[in-house]
Protein backbone atom coordinates (compact mmCIF):
# COMPACT_ATOMS: atom_id res chain seq x y z
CA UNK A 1 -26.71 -35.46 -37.71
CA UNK A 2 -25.73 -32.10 -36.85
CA UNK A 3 -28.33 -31.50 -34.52
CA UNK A 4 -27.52 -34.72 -32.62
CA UNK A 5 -23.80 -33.34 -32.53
CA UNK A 6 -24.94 -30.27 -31.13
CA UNK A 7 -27.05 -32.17 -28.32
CA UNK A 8 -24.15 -34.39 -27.24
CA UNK A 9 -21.64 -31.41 -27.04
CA UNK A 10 -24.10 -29.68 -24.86
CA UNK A 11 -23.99 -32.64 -22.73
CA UNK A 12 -20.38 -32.93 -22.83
CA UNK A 13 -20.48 -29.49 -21.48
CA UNK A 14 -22.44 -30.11 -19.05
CA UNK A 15 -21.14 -33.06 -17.69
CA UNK A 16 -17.37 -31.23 -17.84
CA UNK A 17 -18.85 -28.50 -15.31
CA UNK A 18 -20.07 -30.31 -12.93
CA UNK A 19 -17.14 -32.91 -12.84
CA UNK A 20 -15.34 -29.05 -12.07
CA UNK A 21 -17.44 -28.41 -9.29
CA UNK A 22 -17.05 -29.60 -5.53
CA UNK A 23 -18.48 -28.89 -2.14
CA UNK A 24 -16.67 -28.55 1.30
CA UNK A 25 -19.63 -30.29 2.74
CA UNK A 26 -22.97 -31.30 2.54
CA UNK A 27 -25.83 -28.93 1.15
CA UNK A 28 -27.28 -27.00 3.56
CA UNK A 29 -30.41 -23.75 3.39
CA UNK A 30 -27.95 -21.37 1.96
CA UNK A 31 -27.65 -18.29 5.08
CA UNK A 32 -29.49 -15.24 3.98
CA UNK A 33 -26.12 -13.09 3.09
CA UNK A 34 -24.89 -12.23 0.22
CA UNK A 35 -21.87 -14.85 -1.41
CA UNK A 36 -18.28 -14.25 -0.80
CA UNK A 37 -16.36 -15.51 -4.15
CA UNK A 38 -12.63 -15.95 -3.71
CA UNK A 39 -9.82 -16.33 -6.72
CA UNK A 40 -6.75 -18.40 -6.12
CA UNK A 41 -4.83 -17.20 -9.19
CA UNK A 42 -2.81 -20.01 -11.05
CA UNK A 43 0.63 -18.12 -10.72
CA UNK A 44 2.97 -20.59 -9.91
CA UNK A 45 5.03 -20.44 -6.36
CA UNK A 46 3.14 -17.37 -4.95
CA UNK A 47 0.31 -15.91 -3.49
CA UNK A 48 -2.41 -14.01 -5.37
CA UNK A 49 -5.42 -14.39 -4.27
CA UNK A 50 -8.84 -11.96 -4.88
CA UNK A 51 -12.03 -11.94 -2.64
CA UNK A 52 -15.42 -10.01 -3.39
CA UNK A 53 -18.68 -9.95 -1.81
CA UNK A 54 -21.74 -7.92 -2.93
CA UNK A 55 -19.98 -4.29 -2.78
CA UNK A 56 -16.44 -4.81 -1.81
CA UNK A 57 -13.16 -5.81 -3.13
CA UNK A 58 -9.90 -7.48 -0.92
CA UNK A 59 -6.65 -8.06 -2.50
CA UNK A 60 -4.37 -10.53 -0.32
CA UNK A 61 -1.14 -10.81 -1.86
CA UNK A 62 -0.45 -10.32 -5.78
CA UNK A 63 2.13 -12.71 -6.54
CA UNK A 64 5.36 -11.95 -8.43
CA UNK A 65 6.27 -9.62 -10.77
CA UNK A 66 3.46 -9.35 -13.99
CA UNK A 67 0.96 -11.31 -11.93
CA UNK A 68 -0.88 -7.98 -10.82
CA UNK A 69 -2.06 -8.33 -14.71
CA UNK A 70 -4.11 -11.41 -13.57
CA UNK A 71 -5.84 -9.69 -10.91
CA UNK A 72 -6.62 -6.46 -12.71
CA UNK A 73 -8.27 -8.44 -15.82
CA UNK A 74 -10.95 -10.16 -13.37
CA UNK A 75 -11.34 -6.84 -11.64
CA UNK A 76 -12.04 -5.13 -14.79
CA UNK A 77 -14.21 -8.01 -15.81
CA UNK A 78 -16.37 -6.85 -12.50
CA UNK A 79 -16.40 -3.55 -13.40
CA UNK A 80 -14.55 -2.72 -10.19
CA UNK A 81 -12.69 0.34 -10.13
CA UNK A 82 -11.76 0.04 -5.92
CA UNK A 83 -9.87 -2.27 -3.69
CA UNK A 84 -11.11 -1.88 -0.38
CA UNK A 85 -7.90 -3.27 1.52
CA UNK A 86 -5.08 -4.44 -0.21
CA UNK A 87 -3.10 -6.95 2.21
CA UNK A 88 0.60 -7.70 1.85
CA UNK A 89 1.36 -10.82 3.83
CA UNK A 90 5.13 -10.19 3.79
CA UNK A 91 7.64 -8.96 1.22
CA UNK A 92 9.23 -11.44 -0.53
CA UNK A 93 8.70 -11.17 -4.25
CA UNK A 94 6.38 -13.86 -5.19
CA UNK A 95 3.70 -11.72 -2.65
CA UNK A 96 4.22 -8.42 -2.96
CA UNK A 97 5.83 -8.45 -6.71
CA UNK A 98 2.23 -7.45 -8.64
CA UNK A 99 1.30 -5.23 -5.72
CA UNK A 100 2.84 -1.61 -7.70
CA UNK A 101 0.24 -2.70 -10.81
CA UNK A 102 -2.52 -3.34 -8.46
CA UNK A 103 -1.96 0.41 -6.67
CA UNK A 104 -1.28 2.06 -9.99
CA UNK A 105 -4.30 0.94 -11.21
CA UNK A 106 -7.18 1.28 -8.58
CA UNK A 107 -8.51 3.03 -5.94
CA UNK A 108 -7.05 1.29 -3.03
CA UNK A 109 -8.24 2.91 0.67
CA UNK A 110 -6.78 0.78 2.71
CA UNK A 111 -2.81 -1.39 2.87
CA UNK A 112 -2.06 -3.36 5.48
CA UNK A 113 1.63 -5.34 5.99
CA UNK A 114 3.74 -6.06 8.56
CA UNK A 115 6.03 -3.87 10.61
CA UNK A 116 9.33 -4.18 8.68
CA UNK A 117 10.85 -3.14 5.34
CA UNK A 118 11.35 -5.47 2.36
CA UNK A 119 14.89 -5.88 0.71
CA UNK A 120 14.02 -7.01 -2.77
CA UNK A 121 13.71 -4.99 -5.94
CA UNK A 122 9.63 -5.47 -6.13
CA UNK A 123 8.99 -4.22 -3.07
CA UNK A 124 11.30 -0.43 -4.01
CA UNK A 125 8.50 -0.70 -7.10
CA UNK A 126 5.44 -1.21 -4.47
CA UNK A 127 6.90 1.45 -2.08
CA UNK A 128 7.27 3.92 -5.30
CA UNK A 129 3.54 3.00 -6.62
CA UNK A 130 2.11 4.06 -2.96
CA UNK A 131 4.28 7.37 -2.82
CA UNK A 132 2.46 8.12 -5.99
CA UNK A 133 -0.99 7.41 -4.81
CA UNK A 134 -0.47 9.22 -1.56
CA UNK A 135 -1.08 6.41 0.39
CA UNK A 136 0.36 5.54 3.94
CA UNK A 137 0.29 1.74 4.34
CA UNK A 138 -1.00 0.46 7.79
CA UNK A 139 2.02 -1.70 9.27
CA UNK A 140 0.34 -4.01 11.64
CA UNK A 141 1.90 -3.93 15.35
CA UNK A 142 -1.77 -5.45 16.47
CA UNK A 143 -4.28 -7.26 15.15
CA UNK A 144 -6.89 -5.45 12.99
CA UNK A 145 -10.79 -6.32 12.22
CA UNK A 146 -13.27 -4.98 9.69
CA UNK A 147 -16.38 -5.80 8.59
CA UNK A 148 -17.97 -5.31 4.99
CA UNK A 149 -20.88 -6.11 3.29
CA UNK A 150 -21.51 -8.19 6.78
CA UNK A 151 -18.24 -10.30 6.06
CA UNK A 152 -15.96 -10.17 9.46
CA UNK A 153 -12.19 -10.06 8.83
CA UNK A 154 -9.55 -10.46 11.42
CA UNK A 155 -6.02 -9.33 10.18
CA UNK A 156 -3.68 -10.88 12.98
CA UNK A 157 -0.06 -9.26 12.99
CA UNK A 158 3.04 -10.86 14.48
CA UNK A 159 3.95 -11.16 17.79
CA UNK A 160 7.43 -10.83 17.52
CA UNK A 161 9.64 -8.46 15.91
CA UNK A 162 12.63 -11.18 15.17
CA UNK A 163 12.43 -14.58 13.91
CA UNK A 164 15.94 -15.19 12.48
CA UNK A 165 18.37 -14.19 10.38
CA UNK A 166 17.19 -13.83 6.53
CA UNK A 167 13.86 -15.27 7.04
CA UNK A 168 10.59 -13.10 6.02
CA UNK A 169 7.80 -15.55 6.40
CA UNK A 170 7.34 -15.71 9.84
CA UNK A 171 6.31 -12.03 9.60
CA UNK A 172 3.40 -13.34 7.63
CA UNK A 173 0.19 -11.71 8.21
CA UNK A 174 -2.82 -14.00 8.56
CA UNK A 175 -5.85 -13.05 7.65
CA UNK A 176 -9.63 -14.87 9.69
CA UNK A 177 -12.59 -13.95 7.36
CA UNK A 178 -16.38 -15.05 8.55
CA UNK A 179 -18.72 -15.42 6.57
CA UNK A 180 -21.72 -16.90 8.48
CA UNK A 181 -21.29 -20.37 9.35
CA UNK A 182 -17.94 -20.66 6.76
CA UNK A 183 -14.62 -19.58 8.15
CA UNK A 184 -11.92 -18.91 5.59
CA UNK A 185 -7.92 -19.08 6.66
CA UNK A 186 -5.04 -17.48 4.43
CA UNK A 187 -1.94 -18.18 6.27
CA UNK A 188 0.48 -16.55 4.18
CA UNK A 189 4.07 -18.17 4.10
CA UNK A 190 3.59 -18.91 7.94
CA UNK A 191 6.28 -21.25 9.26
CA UNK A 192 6.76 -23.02 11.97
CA UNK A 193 7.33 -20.22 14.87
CA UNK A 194 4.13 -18.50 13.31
CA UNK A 195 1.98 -21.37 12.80
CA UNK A 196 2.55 -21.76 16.85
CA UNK A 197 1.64 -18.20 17.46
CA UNK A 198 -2.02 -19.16 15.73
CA UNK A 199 -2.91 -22.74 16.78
CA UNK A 200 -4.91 -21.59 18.59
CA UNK A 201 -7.22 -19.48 16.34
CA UNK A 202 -10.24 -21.82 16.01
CA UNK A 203 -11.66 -24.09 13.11
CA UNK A 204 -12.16 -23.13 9.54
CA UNK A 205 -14.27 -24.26 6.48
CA UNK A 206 -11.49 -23.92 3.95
CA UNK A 207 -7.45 -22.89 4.71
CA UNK A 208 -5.10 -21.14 2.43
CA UNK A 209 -1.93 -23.85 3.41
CA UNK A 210 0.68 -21.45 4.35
CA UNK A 211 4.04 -21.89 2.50
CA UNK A 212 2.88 -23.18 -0.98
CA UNK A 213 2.52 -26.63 0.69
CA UNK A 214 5.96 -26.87 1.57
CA UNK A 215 7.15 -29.42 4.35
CA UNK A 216 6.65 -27.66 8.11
CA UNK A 217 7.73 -29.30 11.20
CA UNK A 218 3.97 -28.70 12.87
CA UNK A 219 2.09 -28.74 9.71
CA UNK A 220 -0.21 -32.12 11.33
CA UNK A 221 -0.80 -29.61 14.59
CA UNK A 222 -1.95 -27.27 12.97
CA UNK A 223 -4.47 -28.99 10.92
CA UNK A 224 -5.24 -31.00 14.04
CA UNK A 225 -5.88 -27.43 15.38
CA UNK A 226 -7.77 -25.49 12.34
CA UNK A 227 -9.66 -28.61 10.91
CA UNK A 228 -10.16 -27.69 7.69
CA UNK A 229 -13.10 -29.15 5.19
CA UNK A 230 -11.34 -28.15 2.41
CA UNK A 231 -7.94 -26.71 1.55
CA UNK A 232 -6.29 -25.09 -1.57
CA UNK A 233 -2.43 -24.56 -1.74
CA UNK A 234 -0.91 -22.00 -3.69
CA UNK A 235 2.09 -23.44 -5.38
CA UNK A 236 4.07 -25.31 -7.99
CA UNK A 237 4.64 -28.64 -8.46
CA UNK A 238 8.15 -28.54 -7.20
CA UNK A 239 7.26 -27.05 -4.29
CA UNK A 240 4.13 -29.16 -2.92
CA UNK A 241 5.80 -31.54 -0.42
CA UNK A 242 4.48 -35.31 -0.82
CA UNK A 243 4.34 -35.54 3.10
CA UNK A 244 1.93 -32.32 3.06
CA UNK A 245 0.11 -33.91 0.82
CA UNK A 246 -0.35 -37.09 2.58
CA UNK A 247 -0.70 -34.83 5.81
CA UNK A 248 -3.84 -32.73 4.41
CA UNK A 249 -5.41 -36.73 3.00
CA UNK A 250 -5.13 -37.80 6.82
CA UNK A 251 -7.03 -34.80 7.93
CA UNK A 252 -9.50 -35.22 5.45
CA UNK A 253 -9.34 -31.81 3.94
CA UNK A 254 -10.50 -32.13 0.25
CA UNK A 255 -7.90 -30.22 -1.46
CA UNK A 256 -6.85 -28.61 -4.54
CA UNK A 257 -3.41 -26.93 -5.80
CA UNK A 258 -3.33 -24.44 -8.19
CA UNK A 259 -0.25 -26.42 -9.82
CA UNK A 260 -2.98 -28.73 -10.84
CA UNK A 261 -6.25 -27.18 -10.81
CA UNK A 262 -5.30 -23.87 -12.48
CA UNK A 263 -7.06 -20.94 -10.95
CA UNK A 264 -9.29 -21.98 -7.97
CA UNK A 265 -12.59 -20.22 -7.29
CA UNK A 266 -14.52 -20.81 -3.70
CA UNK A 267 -17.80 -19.30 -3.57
CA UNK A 268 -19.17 -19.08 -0.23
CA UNK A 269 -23.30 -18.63 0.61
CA UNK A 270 -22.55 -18.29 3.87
CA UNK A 271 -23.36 -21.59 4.98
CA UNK A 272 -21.96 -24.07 2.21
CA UNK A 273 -18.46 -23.32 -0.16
CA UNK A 274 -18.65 -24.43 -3.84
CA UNK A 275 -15.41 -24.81 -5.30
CA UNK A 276 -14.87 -24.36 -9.26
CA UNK A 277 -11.17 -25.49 -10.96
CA UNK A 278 -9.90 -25.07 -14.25
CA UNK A 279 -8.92 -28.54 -15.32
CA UNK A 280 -8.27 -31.67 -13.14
CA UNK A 281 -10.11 -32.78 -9.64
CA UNK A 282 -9.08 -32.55 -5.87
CA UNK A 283 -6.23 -34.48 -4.77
């Protein structure tokens, strides 16, 4: 009896992992490249989000205040000791609130944020942690590439240096990562006067939906535009507006929302994206 116990909890385990496992397409000769695994942390409404290939580390975001812990434990768990760019979309708490943690407690060579100074308490803690380091952050006036482990990033910056009164996200960096035939899109908190400024930036396998899903004005453009196979969104579930929702279904993205799914983890072979959740399915 307890053998045959044993056998069907095996199978239970089984069959659990691979109702937690989905593709952004069909299965294709993976590319001859090493895999690109990316984190979506689980950390409520805000941005943490962790990417590593073979040698390197990229940090985009690191949610609010305490969340750096999240990002530190699966970087320990790696046996990483270096962040090869740390990127700050913009600095409203719930993105740059875990970034002092993440500085204090690694070798980071390279920040890059946007061309203006935060106002909140988190981001006097980040500005502290790089004084402390030594490190003079790269505030993006133009738009930035870098390649590693033969993994091309594009970093594109603003194109204007107002966008309203009391309003951060438009300042959002964006951040084009190829990986082979995949194309991965992290948008940020872009809103509707940045979301214009890139509709025209091409097609990608999986977006980052800027603004933790909430309602934009040309959200349906832009996923006209980008066409994404498969989409995760950042957010809770107050936040994730029902007619974003019903706006990713009509595109056909397959998506998933860490208010859901828990953490998210998309691992890329260069050709195909195999996505991994904590609980629950794609919307």
């Amino acid at each position: 009896m307890k053998k045959n116990r044993k056998t069907a909890a095996l199978l239970f385990s089984a069959f659990f992992m691979a109702l937690s496992l989905f593709s952004c397409h069909e299965k294709q000769e993976p590319a001859k490249t090493g895999e690109l695994k990316v984190t979506f942390f689980d950390v409520g409404k805000a941005d943490a989000i962790l990417l590593q290939s073979e040698t390197a580390n990229v940090v985009i975001d690191c949610g609010e205040k305490g969340d750096g812990k999240k990002i530190s434990k699966l970087l320990e768990a790696s046996e990483a000791d270096t962040i090869d760019y740390l990127i700050i979309t913009h600095f409203d708490k719930d993105h740059v609130g875990g970034a002092a943690k993440i500085i204090r407690g690694f070798d980071v060579k390279n920040v890059l944020t946007p061309d203006y100074d935060g106002t909140v308490e988190e981001y006097d803690k980040y500005k502290s942690a790089l004084a402390e380091k030594s490190i003079t952050p790269m505030k993006l006036t133009e738009d930035v590439s870098f390649t590693l482990d033969g993994i091309d990033y594009t970093v594109y910056a603003p194109k204007k240096t107002f966008y309203g009164e009391d309003d951060e996200n438009d300042f959002s960096l964006v951040t084009k990562v190829v990986h082979n035939k995949n194309t991965l899109l992290f948008t940020g908190d872009a809103m509707e006067q940045r979301l214009a400024e890139i509709m025209d930036i091409g097609t990608c396998t999986l977006l980052k939906v800027p603004y933790h899903g909430r309602k934009l004005d040309n959200i349906t453009d832009f996923l006209s535009a980008v066409k994404p196979k498969c989409a995760v969104v950042c957010t809770s579930t107050g936040e994730f507006s029902g007619k974003v929702q019903d706006a990713l279904k009509k595109s056909g993205a397959t998506t998933y929302a860490t208010c859901f799914n828990g953490d998210i983890t998309a691992v890329s072979n260069g050709s195909t994206i195999e996505i991994s959740v904590e609980q629950g399915s794609a919307l």
